[in-house]
PDB file of N, CA and C in Angstrom:
ATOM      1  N   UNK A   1      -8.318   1.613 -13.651  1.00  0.00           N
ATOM      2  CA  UNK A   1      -7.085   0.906 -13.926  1.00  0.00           C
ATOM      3  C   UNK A   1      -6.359   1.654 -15.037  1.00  0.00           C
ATOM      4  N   UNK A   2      -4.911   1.831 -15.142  1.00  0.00           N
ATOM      5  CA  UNK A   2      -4.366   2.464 -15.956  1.00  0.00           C
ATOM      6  C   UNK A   2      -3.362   1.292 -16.399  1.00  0.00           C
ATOM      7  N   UNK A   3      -3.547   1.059 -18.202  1.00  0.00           N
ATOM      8  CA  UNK A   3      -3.099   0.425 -18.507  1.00  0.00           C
ATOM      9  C   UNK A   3      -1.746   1.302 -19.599  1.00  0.00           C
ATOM     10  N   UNK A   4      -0.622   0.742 -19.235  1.00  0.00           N
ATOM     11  CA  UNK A   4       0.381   1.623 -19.991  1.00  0.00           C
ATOM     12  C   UNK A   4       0.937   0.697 -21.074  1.00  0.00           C
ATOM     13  N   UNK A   5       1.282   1.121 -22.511  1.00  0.00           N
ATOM     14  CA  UNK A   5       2.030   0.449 -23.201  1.00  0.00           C
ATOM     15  C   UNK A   5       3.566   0.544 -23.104  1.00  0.00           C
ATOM     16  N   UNK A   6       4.019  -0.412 -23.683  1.00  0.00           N
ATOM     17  CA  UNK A   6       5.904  -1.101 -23.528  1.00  0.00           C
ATOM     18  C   UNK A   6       6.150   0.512 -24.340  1.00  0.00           C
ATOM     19  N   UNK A   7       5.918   0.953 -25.138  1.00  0.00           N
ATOM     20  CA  UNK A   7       6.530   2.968 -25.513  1.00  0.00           C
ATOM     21  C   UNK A   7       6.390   3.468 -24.591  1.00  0.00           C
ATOM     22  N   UNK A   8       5.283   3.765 -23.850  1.00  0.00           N
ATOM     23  CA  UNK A   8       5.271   4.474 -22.937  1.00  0.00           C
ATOM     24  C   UNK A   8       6.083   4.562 -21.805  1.00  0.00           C
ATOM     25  N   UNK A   9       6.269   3.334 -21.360  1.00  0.00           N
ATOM     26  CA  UNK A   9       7.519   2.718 -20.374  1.00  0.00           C
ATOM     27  C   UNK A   9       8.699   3.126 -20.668  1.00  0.00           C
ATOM     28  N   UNK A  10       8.943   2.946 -21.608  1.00  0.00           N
ATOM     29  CA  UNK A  10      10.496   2.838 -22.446  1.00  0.00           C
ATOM     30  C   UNK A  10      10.392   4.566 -22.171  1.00  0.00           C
ATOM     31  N   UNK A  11       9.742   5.161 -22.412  1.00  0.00           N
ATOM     32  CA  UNK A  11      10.216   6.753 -22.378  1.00  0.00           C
ATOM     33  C   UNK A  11      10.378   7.786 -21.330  1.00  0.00           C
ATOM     34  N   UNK A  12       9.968   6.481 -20.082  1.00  0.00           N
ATOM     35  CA  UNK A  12      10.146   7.118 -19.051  1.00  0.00           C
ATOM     36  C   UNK A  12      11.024   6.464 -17.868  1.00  0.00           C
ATOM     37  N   UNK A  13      11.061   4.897 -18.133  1.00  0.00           N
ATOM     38  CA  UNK A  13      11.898   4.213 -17.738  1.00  0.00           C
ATOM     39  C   UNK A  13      12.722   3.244 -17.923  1.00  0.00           C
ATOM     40  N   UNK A  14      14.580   3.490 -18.038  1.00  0.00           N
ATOM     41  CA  UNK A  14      15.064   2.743 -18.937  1.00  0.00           C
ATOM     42  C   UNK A  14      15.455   1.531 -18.315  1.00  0.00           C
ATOM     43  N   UNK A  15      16.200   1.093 -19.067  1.00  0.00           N
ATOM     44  CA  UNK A  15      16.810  -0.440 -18.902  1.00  0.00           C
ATOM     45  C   UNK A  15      17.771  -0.337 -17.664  1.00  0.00           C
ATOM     46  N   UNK A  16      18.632   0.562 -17.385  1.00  0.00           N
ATOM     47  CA  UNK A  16      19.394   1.047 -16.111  1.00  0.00           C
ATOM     48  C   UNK A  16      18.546   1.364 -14.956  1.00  0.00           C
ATOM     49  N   UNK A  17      17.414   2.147 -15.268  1.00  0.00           N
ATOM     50  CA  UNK A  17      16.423   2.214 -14.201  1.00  0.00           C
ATOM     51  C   UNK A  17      16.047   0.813 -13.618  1.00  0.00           C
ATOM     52  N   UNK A  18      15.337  -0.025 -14.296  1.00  0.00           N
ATOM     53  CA  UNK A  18      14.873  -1.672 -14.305  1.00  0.00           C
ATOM     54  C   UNK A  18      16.228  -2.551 -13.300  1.00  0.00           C
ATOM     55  N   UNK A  19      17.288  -2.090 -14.209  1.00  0.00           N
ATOM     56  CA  UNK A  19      18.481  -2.975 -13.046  1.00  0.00           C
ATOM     57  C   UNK A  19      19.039  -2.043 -11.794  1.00  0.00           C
ATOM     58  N   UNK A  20      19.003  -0.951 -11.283  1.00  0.00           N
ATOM     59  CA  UNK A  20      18.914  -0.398 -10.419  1.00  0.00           C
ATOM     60  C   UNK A  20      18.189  -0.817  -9.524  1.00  0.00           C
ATOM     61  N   UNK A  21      17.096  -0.857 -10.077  1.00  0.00           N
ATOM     62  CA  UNK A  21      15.323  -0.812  -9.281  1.00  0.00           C
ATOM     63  C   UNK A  21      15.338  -2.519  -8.695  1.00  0.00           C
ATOM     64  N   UNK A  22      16.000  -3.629  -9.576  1.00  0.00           N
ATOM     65  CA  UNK A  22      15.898  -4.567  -9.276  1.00  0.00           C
ATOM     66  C   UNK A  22      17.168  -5.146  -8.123  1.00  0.00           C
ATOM     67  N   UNK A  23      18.092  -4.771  -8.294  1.00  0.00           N
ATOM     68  CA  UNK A  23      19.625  -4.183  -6.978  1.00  0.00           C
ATOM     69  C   UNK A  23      18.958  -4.141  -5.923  1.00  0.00           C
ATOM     70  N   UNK A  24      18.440  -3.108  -5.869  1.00  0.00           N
ATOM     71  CA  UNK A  24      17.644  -2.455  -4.399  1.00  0.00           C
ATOM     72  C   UNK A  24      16.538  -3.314  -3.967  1.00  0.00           C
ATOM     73  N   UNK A  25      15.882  -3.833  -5.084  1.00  0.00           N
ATOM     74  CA  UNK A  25      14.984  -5.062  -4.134  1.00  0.00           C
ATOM     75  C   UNK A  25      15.283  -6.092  -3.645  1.00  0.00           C
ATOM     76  N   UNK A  26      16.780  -6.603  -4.877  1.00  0.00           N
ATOM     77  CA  UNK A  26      17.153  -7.641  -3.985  1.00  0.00           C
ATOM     78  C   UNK A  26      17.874  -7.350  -2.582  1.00  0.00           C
ATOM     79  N   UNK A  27      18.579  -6.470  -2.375  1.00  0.00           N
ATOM     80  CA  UNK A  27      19.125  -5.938  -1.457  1.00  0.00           C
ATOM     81  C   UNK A  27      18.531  -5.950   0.064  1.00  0.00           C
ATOM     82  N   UNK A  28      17.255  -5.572  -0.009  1.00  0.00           N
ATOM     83  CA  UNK A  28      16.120  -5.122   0.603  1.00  0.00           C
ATOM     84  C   UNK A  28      15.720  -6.686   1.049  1.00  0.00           C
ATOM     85  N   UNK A  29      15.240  -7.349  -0.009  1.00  0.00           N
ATOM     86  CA  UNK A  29      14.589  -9.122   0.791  1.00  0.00           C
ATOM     87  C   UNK A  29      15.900  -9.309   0.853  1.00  0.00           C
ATOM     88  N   UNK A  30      17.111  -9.988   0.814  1.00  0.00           N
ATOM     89  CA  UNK A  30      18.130 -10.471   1.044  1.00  0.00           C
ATOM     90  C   UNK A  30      18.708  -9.969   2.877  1.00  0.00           C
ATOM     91  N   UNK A  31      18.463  -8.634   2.885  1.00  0.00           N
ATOM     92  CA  UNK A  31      18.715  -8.047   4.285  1.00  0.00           C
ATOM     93  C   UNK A  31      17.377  -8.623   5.180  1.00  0.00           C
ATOM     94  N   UNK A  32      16.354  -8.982   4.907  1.00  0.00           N
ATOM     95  CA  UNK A  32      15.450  -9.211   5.662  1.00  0.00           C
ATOM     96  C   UNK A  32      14.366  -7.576   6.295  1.00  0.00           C
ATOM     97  N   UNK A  33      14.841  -7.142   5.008  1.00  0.00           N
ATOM     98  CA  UNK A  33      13.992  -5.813   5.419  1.00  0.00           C
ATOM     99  C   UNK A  33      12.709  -5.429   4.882  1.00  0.00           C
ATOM    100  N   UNK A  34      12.327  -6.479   4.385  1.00  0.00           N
ATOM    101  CA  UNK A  34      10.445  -6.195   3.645  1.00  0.00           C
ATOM    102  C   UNK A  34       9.454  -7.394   4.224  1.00  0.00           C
ATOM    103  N   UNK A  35       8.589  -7.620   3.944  1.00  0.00           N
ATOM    104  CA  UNK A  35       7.295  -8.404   4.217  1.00  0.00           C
ATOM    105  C   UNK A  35       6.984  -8.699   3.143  1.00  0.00           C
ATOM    106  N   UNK A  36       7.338 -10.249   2.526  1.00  0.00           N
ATOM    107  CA  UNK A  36       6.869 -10.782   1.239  1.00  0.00           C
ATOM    108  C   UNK A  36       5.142 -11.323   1.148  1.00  0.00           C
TER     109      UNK A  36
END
């Protein structure tokens, strides 16, 4: 198991990444295109 700390995150993925990333998922269940 790889446990990462909130620095580590932050330096590789930002706050724009997070709301991007979260766009596209809703996007994705909203279209009916995943398996919850």
């Amino acid at each position: 198991m790889l446990v990462l700390a909130k620095e580590d995150i932050k330096k590789v993925f930002t706050m724009k990444d997070a709301i991007d990333a979260a766009k596209e998922a809703l996007a994705i269940h909203s279209g009916g295109k995943c398996v919850v």
